[in-house]
N, C-alpha and C. Protein backbone atom coordinates (compact mmCIF):
# COMPACT_ATOMS: atom_id res chain seq x y z
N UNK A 1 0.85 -1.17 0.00
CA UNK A 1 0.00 0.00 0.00
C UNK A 1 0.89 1.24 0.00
N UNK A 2 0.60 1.76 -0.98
CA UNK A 2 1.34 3.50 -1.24
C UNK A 2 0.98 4.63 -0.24
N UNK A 3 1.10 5.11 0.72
CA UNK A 3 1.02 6.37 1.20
C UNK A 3 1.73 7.53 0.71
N UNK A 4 1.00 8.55 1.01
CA UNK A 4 1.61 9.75 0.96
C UNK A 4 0.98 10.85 2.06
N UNK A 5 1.60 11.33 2.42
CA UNK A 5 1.28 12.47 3.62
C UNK A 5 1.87 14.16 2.93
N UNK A 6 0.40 14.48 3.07
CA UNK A 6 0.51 16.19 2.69
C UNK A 6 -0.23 16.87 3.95
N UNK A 7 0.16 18.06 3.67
CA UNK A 7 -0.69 19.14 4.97
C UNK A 7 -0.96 19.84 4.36
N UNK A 8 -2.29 20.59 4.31
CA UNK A 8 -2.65 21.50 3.57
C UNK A 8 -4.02 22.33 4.67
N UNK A 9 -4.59 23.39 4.19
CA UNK A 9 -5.02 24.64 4.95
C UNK A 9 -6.77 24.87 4.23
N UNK A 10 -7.89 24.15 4.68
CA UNK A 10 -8.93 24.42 4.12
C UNK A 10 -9.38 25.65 3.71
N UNK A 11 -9.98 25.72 1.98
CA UNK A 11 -10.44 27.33 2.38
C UNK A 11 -11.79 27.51 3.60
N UNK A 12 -12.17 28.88 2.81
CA UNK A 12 -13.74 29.25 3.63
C UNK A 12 -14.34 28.83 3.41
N UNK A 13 -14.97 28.28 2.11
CA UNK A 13 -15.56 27.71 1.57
C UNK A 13 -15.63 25.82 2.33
N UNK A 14 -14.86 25.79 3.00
CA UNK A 14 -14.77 24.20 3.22
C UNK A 14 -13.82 23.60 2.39
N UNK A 15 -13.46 23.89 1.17
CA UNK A 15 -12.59 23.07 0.38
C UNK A 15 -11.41 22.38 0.25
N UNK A 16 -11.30 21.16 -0.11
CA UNK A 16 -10.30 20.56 0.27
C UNK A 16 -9.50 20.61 -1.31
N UNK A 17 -8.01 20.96 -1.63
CA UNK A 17 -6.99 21.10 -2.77
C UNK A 17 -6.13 20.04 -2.29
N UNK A 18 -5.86 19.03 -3.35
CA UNK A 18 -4.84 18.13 -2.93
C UNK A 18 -3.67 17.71 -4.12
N UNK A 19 -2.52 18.90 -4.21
CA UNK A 19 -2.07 19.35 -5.53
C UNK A 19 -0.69 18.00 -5.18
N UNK A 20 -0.46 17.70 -6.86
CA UNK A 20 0.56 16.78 -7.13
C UNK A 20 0.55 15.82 -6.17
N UNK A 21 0.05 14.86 -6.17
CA UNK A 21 -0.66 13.42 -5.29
C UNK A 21 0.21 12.57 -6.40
N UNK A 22 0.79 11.59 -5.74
CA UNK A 22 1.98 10.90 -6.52
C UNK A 22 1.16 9.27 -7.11
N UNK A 23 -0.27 9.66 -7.37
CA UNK A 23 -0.55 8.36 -7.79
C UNK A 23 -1.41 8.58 -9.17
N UNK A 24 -1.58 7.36 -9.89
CA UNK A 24 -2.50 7.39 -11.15
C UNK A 24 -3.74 8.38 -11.58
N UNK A 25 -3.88 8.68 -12.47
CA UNK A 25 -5.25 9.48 -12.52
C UNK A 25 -6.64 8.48 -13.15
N UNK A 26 -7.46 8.27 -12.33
CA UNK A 26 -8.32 7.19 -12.48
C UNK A 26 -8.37 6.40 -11.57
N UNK A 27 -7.11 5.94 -10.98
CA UNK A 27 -6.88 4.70 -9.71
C UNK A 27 -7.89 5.09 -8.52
N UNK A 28 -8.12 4.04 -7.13
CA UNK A 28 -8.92 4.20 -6.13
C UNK A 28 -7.82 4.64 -5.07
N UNK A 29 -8.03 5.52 -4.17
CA UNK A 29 -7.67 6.11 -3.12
C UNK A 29 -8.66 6.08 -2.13
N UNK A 30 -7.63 6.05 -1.23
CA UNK A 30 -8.63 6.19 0.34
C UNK A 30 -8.13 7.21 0.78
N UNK A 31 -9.10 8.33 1.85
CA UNK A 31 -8.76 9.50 2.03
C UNK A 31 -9.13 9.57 3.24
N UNK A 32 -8.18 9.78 4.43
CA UNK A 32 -8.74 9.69 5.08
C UNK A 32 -8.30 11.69 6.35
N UNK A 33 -9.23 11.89 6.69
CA UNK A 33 -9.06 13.30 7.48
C UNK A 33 -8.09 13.54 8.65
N UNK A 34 -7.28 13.57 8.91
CA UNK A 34 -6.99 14.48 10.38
C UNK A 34 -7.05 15.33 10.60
N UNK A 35 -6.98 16.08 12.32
CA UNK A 35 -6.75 17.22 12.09
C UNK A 35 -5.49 17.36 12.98
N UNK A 36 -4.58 18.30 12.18
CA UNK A 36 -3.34 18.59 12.53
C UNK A 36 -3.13 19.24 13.86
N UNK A 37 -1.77 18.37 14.70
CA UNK A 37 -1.69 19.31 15.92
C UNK A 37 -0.86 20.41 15.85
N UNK A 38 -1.76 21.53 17.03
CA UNK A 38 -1.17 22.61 17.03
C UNK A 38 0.19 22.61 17.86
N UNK A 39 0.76 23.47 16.71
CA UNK A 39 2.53 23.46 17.36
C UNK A 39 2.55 23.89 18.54
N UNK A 40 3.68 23.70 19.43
CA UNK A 40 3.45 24.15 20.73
C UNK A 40 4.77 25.15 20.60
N UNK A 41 4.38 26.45 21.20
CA UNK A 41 5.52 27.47 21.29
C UNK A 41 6.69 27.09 21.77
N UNK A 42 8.00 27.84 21.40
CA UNK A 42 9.30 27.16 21.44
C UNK A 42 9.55 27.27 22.69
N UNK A 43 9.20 28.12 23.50
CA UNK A 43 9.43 27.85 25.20
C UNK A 43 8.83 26.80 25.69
N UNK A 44 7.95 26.48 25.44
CA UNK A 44 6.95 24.88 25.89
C UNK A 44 7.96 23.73 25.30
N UNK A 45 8.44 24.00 24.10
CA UNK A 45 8.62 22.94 23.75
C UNK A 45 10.75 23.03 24.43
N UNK A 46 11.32 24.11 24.65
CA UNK A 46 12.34 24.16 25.51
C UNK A 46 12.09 23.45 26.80
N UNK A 47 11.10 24.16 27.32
CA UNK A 47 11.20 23.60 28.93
C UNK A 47 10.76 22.50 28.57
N UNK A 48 10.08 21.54 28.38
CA UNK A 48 9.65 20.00 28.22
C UNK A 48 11.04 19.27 27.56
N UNK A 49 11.74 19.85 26.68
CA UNK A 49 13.11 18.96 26.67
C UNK A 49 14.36 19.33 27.87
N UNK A 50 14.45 20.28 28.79
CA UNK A 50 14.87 20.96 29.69
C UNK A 50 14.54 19.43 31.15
N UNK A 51 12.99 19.44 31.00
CA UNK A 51 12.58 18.37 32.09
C UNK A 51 12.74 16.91 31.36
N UNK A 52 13.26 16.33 30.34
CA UNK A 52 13.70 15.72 30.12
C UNK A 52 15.04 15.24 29.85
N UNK A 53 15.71 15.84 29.79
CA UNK A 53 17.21 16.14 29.89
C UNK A 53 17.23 15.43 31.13
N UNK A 54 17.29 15.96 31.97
CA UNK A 54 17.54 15.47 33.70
C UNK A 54 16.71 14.50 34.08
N UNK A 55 16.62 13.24 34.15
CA UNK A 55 14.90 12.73 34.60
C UNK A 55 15.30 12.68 36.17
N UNK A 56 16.22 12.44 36.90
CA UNK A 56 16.73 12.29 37.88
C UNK A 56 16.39 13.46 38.87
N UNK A 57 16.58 14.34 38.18
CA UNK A 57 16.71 16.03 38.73
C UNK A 57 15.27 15.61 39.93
N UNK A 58 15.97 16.23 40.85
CA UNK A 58 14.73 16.12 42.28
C UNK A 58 14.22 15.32 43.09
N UNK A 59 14.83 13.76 42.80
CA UNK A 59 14.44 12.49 43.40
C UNK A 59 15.45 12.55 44.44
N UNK A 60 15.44 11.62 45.54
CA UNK A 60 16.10 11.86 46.97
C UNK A 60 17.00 10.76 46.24
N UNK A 61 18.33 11.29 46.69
CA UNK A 61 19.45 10.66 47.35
C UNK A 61 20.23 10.49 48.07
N UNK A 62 20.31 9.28 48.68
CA UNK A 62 21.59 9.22 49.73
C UNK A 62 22.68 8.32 50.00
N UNK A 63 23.37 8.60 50.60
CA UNK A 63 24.25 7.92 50.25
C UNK A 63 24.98 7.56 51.78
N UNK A 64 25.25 6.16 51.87
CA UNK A 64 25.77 5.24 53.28
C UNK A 64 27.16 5.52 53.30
N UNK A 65 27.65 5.98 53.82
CA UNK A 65 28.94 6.11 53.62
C UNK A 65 30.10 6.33 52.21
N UNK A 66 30.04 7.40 52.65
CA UNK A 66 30.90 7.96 50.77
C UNK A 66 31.56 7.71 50.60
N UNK A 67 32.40 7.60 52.17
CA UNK A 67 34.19 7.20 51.97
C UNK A 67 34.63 6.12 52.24
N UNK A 68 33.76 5.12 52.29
CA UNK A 68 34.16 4.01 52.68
C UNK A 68 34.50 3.24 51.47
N UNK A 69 35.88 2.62 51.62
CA UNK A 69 36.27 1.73 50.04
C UNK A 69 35.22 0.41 49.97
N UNK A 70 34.90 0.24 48.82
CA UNK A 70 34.11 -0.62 48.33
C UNK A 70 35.03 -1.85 47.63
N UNK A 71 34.28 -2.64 47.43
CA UNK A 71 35.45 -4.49 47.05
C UNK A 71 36.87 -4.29 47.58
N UNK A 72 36.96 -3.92 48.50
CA UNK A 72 38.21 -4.47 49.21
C UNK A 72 38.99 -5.95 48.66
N UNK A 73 38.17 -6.70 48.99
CA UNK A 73 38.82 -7.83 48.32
C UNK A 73 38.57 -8.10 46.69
N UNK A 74 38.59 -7.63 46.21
CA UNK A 74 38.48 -7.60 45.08
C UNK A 74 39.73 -7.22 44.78
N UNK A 75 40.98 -5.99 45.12
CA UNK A 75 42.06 -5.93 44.77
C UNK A 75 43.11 -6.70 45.22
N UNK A 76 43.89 -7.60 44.22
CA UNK A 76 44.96 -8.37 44.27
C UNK A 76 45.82 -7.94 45.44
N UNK A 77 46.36 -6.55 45.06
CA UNK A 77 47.60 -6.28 46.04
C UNK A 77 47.17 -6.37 47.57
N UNK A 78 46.10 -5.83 47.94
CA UNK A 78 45.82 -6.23 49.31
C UNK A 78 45.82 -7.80 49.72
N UNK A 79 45.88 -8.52 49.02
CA UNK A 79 45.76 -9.68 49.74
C UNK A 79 47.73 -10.85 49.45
C-alpha cells in the first residue's frame, strides 16, 4: 500500500486542494481526514526537553557512607 502524507489549509468555503498526489489518474484512493496538531511554542517545547534532559533532577538521594572503600577484596595487592 502507497502512502503519501501532505498538509494542507482548508479554504472558507470548506474546500479541500490536494495538488501533485503521486498516484494514477483514475486509480482508487482512500482519504482519510486528520486534524493537525497545534505546534506548541518554542518555550513549551524548551522547557519540556529541559525536564527531560535530567529525569533524575529532584528524586532523593543518599548515600551510606561515601568514603568508605568498596570491594576491598576484590584488589589483588591487598591480599
Amino acid at each position: 500500500m502507497n502512502t503519501h502524507k501532505i498538509e494542507t489549509v482548508l479554504t472558507e468555503d470548506g474546500t479541500l486542494t490536494l495538488p501533485g498526489l503521486p498516484f494514477h489518474a483514475g486509480g482508487t484512493v482512500e482519504v482519510i481526514i486528520l486534524q493537525a496538531k497545534t505546534p506548541q511554542p518554542q518555550d513549551a517545547v524548551n522547557s519540556q526537553s529541559e525536564k527531560n534532559r535530567y529525569p533524575l533532577r529532584g528524586t532523593v538521594i543518599r548515600y551510606d557512607d561515601p568514603t568508605e572503600p568498596v570491594a576491598l577484596e576484590d584488589w589483588e595487592f591487598l591480599q
